[in-house]
Protein backbone atom coordinates (compact mmCIF):
# COMPACT_ATOMS: atom_id res chain seq x y z
CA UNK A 1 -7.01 29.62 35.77
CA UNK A 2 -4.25 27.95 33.80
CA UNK A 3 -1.57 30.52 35.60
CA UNK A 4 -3.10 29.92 38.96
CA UNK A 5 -2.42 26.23 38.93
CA UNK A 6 1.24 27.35 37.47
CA UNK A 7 1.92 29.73 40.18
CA UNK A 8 0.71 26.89 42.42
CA UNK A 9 2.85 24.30 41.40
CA UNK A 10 6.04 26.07 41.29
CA UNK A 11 5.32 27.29 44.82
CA UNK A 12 4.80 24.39 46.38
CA UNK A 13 8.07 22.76 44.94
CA UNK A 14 9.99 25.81 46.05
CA UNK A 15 10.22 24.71 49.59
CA UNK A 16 13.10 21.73 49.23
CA UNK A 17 14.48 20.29 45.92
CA UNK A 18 13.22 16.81 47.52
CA UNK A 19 9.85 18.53 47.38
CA UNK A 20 7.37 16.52 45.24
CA UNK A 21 3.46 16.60 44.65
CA UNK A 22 2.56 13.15 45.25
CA UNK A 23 -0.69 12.79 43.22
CA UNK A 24 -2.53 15.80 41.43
CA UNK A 25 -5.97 14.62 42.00
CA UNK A 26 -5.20 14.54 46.05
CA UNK A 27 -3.45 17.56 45.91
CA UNK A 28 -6.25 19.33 43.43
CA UNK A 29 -8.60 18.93 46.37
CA UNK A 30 -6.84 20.07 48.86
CA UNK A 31 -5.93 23.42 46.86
CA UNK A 32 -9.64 23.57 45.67
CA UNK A 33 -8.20 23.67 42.24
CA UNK A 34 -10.06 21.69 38.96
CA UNK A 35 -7.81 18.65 38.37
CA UNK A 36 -7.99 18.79 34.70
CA UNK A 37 -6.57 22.27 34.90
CA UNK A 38 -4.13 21.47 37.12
CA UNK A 39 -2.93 18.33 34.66
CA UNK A 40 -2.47 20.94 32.05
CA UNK A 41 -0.57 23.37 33.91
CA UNK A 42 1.92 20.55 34.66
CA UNK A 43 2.18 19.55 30.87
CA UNK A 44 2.65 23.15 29.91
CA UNK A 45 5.22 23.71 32.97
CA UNK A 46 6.67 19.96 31.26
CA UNK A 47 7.22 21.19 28.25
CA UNK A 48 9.73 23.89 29.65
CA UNK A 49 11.30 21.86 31.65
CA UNK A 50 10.42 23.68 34.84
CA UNK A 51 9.12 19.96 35.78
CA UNK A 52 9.41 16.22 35.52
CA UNK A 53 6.18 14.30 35.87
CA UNK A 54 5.41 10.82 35.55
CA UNK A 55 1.40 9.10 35.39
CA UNK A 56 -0.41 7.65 38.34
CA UNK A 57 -3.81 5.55 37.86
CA UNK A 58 -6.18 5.14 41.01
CA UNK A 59 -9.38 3.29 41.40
CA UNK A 60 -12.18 3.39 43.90
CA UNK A 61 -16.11 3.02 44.14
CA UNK A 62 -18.53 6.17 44.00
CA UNK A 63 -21.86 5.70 45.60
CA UNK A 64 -24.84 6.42 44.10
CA UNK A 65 -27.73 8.28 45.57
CA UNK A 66 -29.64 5.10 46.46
CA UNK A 67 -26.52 4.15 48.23
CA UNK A 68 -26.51 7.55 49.91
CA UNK A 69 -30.11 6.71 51.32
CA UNK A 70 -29.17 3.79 52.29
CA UNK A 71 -26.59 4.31 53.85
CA UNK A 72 -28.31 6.93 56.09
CA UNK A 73 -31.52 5.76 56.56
CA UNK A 74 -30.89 1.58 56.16
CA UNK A 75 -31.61 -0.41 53.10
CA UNK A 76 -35.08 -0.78 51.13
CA UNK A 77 -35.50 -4.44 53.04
CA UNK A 78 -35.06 -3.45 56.74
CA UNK A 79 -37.36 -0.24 56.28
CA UNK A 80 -40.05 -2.72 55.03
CA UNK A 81 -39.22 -5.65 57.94
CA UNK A 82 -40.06 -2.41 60.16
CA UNK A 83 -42.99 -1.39 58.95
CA UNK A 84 -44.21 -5.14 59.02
CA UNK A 85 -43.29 -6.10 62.20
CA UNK A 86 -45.43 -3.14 63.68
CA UNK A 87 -48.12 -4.67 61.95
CA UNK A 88 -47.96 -7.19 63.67
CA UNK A 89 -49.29 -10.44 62.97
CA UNK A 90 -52.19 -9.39 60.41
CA UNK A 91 -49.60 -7.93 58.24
CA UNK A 92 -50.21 -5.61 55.48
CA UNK A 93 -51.86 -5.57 52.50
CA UNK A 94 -49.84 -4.34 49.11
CA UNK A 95 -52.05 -0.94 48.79
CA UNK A 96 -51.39 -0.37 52.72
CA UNK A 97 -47.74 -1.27 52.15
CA UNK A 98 -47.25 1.41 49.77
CA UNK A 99 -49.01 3.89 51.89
CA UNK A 100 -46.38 3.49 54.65
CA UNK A 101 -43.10 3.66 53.21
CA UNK A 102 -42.43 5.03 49.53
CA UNK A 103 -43.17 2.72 46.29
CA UNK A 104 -39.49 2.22 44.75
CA UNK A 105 -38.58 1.58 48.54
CA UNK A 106 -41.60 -1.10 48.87
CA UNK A 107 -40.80 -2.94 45.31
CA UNK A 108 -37.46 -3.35 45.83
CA UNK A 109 -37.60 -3.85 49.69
CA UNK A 110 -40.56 -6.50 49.63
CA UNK A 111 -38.82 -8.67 47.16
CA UNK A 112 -35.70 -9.02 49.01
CA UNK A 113 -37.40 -9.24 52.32
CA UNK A 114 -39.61 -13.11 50.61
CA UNK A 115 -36.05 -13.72 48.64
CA UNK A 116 -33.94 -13.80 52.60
CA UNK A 117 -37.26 -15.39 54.37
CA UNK A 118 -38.11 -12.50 56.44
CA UNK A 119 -41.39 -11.85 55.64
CA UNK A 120 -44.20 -14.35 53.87
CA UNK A 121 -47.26 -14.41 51.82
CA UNK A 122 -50.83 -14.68 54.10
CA UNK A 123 -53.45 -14.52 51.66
CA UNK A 124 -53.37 -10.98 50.23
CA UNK A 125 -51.08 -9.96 53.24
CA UNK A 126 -47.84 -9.68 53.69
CA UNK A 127 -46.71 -10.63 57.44
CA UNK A 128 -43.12 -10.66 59.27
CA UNK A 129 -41.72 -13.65 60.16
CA UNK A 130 -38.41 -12.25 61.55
CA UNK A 131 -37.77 -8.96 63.99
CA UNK A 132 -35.60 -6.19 63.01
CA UNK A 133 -32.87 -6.69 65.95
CA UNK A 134 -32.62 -10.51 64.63
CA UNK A 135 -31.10 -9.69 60.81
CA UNK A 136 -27.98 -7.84 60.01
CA UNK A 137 -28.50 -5.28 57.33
CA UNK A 138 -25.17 -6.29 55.36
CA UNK A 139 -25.32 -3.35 52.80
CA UNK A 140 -25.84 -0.85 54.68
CA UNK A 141 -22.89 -2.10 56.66
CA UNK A 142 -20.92 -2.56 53.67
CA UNK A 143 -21.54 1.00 52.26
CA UNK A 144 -20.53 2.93 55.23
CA UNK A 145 -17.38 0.71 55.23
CA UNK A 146 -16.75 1.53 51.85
CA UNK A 147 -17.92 5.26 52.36
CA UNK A 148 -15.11 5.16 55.16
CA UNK A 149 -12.21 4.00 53.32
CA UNK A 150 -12.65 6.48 50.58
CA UNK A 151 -13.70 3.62 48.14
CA UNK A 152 -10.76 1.50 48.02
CA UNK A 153 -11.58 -1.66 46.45
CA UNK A 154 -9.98 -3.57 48.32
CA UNK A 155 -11.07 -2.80 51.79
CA UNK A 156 -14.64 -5.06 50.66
CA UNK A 157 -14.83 -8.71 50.08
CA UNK A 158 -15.39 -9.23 46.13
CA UNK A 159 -18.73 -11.05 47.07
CA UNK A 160 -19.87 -8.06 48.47
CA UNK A 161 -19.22 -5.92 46.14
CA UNK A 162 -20.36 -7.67 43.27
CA UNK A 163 -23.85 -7.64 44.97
CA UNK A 164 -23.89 -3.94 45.64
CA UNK A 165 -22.75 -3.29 41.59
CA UNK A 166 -25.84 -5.61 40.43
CA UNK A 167 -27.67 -3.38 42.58
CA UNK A 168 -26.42 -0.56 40.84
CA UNK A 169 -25.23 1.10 44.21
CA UNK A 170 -22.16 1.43 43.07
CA UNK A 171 -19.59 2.48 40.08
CA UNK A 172 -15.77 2.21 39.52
CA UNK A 173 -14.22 5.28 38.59
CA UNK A 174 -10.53 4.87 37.56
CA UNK A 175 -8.68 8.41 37.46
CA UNK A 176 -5.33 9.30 35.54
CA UNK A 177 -2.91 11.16 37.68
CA UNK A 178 0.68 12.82 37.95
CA UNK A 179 3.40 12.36 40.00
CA UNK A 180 5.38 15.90 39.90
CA UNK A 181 8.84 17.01 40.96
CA UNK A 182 11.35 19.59 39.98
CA UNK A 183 12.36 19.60 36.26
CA UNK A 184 16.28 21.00 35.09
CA UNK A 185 14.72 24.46 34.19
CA UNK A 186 12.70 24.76 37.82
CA UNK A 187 12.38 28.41 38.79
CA UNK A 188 9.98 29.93 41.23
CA UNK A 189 8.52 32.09 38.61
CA UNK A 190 7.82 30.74 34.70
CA UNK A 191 9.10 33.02 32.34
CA UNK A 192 7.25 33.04 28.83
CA UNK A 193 9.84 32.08 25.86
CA UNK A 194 9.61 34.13 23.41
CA UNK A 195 8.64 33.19 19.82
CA UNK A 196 9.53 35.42 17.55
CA UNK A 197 12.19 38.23 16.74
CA UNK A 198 10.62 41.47 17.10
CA UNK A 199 11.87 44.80 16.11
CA UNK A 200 11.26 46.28 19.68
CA UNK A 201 13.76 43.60 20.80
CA UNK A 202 16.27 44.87 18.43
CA UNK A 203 16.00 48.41 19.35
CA UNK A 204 15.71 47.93 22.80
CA UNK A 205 18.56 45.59 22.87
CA UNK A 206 16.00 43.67 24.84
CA UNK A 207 16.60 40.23 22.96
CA UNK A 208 20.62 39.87 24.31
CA UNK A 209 18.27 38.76 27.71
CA UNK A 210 15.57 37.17 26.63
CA UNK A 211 15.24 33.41 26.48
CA UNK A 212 13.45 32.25 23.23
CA UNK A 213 11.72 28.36 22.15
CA UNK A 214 13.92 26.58 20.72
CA UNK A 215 13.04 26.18 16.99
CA UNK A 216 12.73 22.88 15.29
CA UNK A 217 13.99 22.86 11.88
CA UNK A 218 13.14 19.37 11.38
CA UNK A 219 9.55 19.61 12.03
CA UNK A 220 7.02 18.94 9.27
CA UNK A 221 4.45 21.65 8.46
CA UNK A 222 0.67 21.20 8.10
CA UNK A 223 -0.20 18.56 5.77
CA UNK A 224 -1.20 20.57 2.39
CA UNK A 225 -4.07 18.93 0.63
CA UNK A 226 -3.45 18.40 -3.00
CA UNK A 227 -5.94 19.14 -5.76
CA UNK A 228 -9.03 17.16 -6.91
CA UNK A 229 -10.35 16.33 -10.29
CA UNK A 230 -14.33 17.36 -10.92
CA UNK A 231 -16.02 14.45 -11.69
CA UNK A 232 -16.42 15.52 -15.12
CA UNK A 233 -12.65 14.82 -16.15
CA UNK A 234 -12.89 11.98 -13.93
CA UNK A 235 -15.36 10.71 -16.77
CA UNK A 236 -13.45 12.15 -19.36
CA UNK A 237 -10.05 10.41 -18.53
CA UNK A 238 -12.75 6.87 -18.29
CA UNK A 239 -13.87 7.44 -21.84
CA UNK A 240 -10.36 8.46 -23.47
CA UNK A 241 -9.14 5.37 -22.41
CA UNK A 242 -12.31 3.24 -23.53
CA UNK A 243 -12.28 4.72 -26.85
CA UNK A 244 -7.89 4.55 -26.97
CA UNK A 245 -8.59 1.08 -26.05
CA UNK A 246 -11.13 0.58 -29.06
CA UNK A 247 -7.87 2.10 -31.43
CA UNK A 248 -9.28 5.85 -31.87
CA UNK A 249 -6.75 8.47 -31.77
CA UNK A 250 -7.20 12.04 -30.00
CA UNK A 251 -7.93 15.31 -32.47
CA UNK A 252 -6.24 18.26 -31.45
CA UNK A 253 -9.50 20.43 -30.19
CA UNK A 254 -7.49 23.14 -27.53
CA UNK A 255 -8.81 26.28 -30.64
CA UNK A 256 -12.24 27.48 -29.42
CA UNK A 257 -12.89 30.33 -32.00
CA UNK A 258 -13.24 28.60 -35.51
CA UNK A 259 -14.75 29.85 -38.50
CA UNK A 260 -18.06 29.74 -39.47
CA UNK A 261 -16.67 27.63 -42.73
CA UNK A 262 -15.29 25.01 -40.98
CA UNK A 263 -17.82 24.66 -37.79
CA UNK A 264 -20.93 24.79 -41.01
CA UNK A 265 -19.87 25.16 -44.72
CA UNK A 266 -17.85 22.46 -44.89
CA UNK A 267 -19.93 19.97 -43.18
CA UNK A 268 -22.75 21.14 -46.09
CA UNK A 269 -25.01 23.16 -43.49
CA UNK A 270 -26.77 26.06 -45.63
CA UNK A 271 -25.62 29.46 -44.51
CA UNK A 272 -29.54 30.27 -44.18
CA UNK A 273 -29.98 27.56 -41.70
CA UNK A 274 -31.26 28.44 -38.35
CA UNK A 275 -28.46 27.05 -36.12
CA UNK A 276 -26.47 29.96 -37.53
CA UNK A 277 -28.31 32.71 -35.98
CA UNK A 278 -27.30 34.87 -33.29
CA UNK A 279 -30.03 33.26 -31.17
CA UNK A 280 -27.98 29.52 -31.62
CA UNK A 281 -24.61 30.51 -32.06
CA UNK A 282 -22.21 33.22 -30.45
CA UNK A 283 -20.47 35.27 -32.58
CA UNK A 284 -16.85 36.77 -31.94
CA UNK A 285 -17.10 41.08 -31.84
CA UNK A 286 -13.15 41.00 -32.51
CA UNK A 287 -12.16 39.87 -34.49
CA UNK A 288 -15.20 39.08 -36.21
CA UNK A 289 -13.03 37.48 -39.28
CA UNK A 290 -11.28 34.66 -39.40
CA UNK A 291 -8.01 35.37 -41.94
CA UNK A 292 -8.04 32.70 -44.29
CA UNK A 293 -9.38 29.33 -45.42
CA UNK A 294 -7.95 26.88 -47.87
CA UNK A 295 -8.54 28.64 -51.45
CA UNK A 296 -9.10 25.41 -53.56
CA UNK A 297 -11.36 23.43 -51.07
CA UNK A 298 -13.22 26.58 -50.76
CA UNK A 299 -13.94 27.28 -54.14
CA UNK A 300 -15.43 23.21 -53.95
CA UNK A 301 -17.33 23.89 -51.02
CA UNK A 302 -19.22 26.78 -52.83
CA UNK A 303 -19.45 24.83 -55.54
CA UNK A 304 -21.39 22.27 -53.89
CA UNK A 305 -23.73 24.68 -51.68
CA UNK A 306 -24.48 26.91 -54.92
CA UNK A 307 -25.01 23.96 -57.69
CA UNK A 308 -24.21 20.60 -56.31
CA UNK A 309 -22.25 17.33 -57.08
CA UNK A 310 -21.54 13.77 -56.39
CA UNK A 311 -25.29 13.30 -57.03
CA UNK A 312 -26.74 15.96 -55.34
CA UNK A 313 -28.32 19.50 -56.55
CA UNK A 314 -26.91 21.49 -53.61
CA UNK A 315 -28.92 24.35 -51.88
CA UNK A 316 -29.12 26.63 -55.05
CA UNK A 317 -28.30 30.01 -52.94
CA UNK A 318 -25.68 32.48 -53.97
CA UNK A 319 -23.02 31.39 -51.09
CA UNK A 320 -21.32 34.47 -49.35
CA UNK A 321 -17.80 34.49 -48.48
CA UNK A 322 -18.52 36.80 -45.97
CA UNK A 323 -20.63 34.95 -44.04
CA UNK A 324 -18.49 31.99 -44.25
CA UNK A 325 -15.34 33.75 -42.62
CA UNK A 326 -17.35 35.01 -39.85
CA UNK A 327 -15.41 33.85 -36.01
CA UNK A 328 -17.76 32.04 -33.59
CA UNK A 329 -17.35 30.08 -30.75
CA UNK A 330 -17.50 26.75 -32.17
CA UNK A 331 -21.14 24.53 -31.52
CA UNK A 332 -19.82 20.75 -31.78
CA UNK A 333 -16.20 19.61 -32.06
CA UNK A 334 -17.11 17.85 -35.51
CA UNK A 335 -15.76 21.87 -36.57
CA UNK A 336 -12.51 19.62 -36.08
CA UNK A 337 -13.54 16.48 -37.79
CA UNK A 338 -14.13 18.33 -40.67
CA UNK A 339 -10.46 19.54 -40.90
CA UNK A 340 -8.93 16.33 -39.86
CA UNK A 341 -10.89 14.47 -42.68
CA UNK A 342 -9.57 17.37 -44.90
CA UNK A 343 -6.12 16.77 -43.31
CA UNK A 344 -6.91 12.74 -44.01
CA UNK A 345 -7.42 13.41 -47.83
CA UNK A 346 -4.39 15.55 -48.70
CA UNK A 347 -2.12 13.65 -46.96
CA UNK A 348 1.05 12.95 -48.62
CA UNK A 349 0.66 8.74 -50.02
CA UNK A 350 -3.26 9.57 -49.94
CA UNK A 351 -6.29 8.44 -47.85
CA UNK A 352 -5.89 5.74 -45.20
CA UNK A 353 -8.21 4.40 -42.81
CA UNK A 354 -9.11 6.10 -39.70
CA UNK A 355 -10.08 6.30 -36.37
CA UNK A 356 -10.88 9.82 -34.41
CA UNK A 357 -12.03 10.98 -31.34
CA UNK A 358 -12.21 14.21 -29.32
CA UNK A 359 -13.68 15.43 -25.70
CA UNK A 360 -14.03 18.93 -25.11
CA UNK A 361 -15.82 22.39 -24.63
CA UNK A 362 -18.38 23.85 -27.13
CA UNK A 363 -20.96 26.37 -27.22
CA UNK A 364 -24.50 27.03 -28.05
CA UNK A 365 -27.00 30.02 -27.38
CA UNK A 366 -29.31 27.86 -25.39
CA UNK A 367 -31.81 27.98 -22.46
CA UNK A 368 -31.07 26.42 -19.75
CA UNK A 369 -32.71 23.82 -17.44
CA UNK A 370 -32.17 20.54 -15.25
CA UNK A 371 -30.00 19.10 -19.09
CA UNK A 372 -29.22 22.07 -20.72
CA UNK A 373 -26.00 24.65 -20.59
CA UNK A 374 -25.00 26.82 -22.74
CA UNK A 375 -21.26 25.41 -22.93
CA UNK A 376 -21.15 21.57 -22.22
CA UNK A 377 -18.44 19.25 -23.30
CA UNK A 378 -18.62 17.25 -26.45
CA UNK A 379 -17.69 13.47 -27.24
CA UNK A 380 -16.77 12.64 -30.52
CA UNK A 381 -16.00 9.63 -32.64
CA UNK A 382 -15.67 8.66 -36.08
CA UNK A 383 -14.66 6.64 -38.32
CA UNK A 384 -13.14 6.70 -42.01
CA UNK A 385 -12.85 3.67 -43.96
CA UNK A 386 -14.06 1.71 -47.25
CA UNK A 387 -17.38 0.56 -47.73
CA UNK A 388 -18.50 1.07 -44.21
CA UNK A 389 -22.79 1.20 -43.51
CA UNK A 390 -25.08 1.97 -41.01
CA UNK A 391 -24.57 -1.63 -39.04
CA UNK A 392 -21.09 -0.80 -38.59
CA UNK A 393 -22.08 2.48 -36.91
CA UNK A 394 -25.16 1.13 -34.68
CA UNK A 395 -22.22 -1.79 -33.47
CA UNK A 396 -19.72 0.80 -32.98
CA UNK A 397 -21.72 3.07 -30.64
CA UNK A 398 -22.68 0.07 -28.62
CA UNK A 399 -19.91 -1.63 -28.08
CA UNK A 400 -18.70 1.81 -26.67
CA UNK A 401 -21.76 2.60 -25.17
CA UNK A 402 -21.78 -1.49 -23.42
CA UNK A 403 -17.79 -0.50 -22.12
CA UNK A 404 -19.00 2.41 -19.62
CA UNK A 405 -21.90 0.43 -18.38
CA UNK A 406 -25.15 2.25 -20.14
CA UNK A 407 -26.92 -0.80 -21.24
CA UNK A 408 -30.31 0.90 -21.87
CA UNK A 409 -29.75 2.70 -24.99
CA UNK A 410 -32.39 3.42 -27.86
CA UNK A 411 -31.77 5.02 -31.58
CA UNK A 412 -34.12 7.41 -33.32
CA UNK A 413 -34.28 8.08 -36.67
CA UNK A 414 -33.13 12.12 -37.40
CA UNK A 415 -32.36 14.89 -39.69
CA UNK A 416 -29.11 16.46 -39.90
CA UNK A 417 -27.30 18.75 -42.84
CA UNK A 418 -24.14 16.66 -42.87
CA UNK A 419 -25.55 13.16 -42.39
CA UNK A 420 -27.79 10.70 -43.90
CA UNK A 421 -29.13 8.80 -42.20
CA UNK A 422 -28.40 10.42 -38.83
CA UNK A 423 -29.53 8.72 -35.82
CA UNK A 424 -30.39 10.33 -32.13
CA UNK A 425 -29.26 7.97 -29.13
CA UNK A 426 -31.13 7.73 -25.99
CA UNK A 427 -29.96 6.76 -22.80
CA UNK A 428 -32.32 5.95 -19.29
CA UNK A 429 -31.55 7.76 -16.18
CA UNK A 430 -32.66 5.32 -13.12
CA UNK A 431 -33.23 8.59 -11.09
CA UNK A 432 -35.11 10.68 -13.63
CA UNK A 433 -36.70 7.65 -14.29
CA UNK A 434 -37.09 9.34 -18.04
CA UNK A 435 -35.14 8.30 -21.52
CA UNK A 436 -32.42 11.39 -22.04
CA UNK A 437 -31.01 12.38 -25.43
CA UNK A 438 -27.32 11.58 -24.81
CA UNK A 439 -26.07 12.13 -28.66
CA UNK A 440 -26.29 12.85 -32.31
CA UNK A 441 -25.26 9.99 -34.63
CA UNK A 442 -25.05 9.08 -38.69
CA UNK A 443 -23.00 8.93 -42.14
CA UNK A 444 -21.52 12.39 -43.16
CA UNK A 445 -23.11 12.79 -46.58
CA UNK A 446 -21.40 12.90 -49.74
CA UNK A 447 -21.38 16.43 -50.38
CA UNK A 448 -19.89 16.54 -47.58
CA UNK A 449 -17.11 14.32 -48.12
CA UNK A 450 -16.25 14.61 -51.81
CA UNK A 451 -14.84 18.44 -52.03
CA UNK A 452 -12.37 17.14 -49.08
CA UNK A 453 -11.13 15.06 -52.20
CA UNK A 454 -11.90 11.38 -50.33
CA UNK A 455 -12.16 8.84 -52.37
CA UNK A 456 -15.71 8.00 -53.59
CA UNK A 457 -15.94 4.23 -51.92
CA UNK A 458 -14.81 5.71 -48.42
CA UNK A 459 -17.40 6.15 -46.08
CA UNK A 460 -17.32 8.58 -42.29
CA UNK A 461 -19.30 7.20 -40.06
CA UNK A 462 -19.71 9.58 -36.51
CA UNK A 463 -21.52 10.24 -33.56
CA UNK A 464 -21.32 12.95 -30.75
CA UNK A 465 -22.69 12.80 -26.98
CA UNK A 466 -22.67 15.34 -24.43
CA UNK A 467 -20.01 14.45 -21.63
CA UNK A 468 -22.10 16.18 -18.85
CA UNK A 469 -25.52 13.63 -19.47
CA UNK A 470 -23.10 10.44 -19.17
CA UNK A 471 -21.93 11.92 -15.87
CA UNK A 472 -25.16 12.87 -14.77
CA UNK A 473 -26.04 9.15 -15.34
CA UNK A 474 -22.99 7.77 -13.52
CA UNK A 475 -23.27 10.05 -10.36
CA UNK A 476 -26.85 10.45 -10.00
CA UNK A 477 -27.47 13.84 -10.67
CA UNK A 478 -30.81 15.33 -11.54
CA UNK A 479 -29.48 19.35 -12.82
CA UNK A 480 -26.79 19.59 -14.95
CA UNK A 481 -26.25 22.57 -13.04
CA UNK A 482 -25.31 21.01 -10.12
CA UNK A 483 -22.54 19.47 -11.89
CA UNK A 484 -21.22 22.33 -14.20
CA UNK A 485 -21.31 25.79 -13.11
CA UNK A 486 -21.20 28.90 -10.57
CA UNK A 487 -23.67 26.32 -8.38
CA UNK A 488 -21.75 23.87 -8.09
CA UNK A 489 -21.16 22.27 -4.55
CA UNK A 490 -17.31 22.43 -4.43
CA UNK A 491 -17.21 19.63 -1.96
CA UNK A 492 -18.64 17.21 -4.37
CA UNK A 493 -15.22 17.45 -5.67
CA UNK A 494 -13.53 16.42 -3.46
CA UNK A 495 -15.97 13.92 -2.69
CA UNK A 496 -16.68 12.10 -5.84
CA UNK A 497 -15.90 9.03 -6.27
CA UNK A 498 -13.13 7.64 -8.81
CA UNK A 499 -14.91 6.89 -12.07
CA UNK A 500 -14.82 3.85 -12.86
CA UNK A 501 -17.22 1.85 -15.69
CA UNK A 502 -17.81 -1.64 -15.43
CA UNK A 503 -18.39 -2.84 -19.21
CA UNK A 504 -21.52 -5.08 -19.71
CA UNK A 505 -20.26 -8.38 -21.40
């Protein structure tokens, strides 16, 4: 259709150069063409410079059907005077009103008929007090006049047609419309521009003729949209400045694989205890064995498994080197901690206080459900000083608990190899409506600490939380999985909002 209207145009402008289309939407109608088609075809024909074109705007009044009727068969008001003045002088009831003309043309027409003081009330009857050839029927009059003047507005008086609008007879319609005339590149025929380079042009010799769009070098391609963070490290870049903030210093966690020494033996966990079985922990096939450990700390380590120190009797077990070099995807970051502390106590100019913290990825053999994954992200703190007690850890994790907004928080006393006492913390989900387990907390144990070579007053205090429940809490999601995993909605994140925690004073 688009052609049509081309072909069209550029034949009627072929006649003169003068030649001109004076408006589109006339000209449309007289062609039978669609005038939004036709506006297209002379933007396309614009853009080639086979035209110029500039914009028209015309207004004029539609009538509506009720104007239609009216204007053919007389308003509602002079079809009721009619039917009342061959009643006579008994008039007509309302019931025998309706029954001789229609009942939207008796409403409307009885009203105005009382309202201009044709007609009057008689009892229950309605009786004529003026004949038909005595009153003008003004909008009748007025419609046909408009009807003949092709709606221009201003071939009615404004009074007039402000009545016949509040009557809803009739409706402004403004239309946008071109002027067109020849443009530089006017031809008869368009010729299509050519786009692209082909080889057929090159072997045909074909391109020496043909006329191609110009390009535009300067143009700016599609907008490319950048990437977006998952709300998880939108959460995680929140809490690594909270805790840099509280003067804790980042622990190198990018090594996945440890061995099972440092993720269990040297945090005093018994190589018979159940979070080290296949059904817990994965296991590396290859290589299966780490290389080496520190000889001297490991010959303390079994030391203090096998017979004990620092006033404790130890496990009493005959301690296996090869278990303890086996590779595993690690199961908490504190595989780290342990190493750092390590690092802490050989340091060149000895131990000096501490702070620690780490947030990443770490595995566990676990089923899962609406909180659980098998590989979550881990938060860690701690803390190495003198003389430090439980009080100092409860304040710690609240303070850092009160700076990204969980308020609702609840400790429960616990059992874990490395510390004593250990603490769980609790946190409330609003939308759960149901206290979560949201960390592990308590004092790494001497046994622990001592074959590390720490002095004997210095104290760890640590705690670990789950990244993922945190986030859960701060975007209000009920399954973990819909935050972490192959389910995840991949519009949430670009979505999400920033994270940002408003600390409770």
């Amino acid at each position: 259709m688009t052609e049509v209207c081309e072909s069209a145009i550029l034949k009627h402008l072929s006649s003169s150069a003068e030649t001109i289309i004076g408006d589109t939407f006339t000209w449309a109608k007289e062609y039978k063409l669609d005038h939004n088609t036709v506006v297209g075809a002379v933007k396309s024909l614009q853009v080639d410079e086979y035209v110029g074109a500039s914009d028209l705007s015309s207004s004029f009044y539609t009538l509506s059907k009720e104007a239609n009727d009216i204007v053919a068969n007389g308003s509602q008001e002079i079809l009721v005077l009619k039917v009342l003045v061959e009643a006579g002088e008994d008039g007509l009831s309302m019931k025998d009103l309706q029954s001789k003309v229609p009942k939207n043309v008796c409403k409307i027409g009885m009203g105005n008929c009382m309202k201009q003081k044709w007609a009057k009330k008689t009892g229950d009857k309605l009786v004529a007090i003026k004949a038909v050839e005595d009153v003008r029927d003004e909008n009748q009059q007025a419609l046909m006049h408009l009807q003949k003047s092709n709606g221009n507005p201003d071939d009615v008086d404004g009074k007039v047609i402000a009545a016949l609008k509040r009557r809803k007879l009739v409706s402004l319609v403004t239309i946008k419309s071109l002027q067109v005339s020849r443009g530089p590149a006017y031809a008869p025929t368009r010729v299509k521009k050519a786009a692209d380079l082909t080889k057929e042009m090159l072997d045909s010799g074909s391109w020496k003729t043909t006329t191609f769009k110009p390009y535009n070098f300067l143009t700016l391609g599609e907008k490319v949209g950048g990437g977006y963070l998952h709300p998880l490290l939108k959460v995680r870049a929140e809490f690594r400045k909270i805790l840099m903030q509280m003067g804790f210093d980042e622990m190198p966690t990018n090594k996945w694989v440890e061995s099972s020494f440092w993720n269990f033996d040297s945090l005093f966990q018994p190589q018979s205890h159940p979070a080290r079985d296949a059904h817990d922990t994965f296991f590396i096939k290859e290589p299966a064995s780490t290389v080496s450990v520190p000889e001297d700390y490991y010959e303390r380590v079994k030391t203090m498994h096998e017979i004990g120190g620092s006033g404790s009797i130890g496990y009493r077990y005959n301690f296996k080197k090869e278990e303890a070099f086996k590779n595993l995807l690690r199961t908490h970051t504190t595989a780290v901690s342990s190493q750092m502390l390590y690092q802490l106590a050989n340091q060149e100019g000895g131990f000096k206080p501490k702070k620690y913290f780490s947030i990443d990825r770490v595995f566990r053999n676990e089923t899962m459900d609406a909180t659980h994954l098998c590989e979550f992200h881990q938060v860690e703190g701690l803390v190495a000083d003198y003389d430090l007690s439980l009080g100092d850890l409860i304040g710690t994790i609240e303070t850092f608990f009160k700076k990204i907004g969980i308020e609702k928080i609840r400790f429960k006393p616990a059992f874990n190899p490395y510390t004593e006492p250990s603490m769980e913390i609790f946190g409330y989900h609003p939308d759960l409506k149901q206290w979560t387990e949201i960390g592990n907390s308590g004092m790494f144990r001497p046994e622990m600490l001592a074959p590390m070579g720490l002095p004997p007053n210095v104290r760890v205090i640590a705690w670990g939380l789950s990244l993922e429940r945190p986030t859960m809490i701060k975007y209000r999601i009920k399954n973990i999985r819909d935050l972490f995993g192959h389910k995840v909605d991949l519009a949430r994140t670009r979505t999400a909002p920033i994270c940002r925690f408003d600390s409770i004073e």
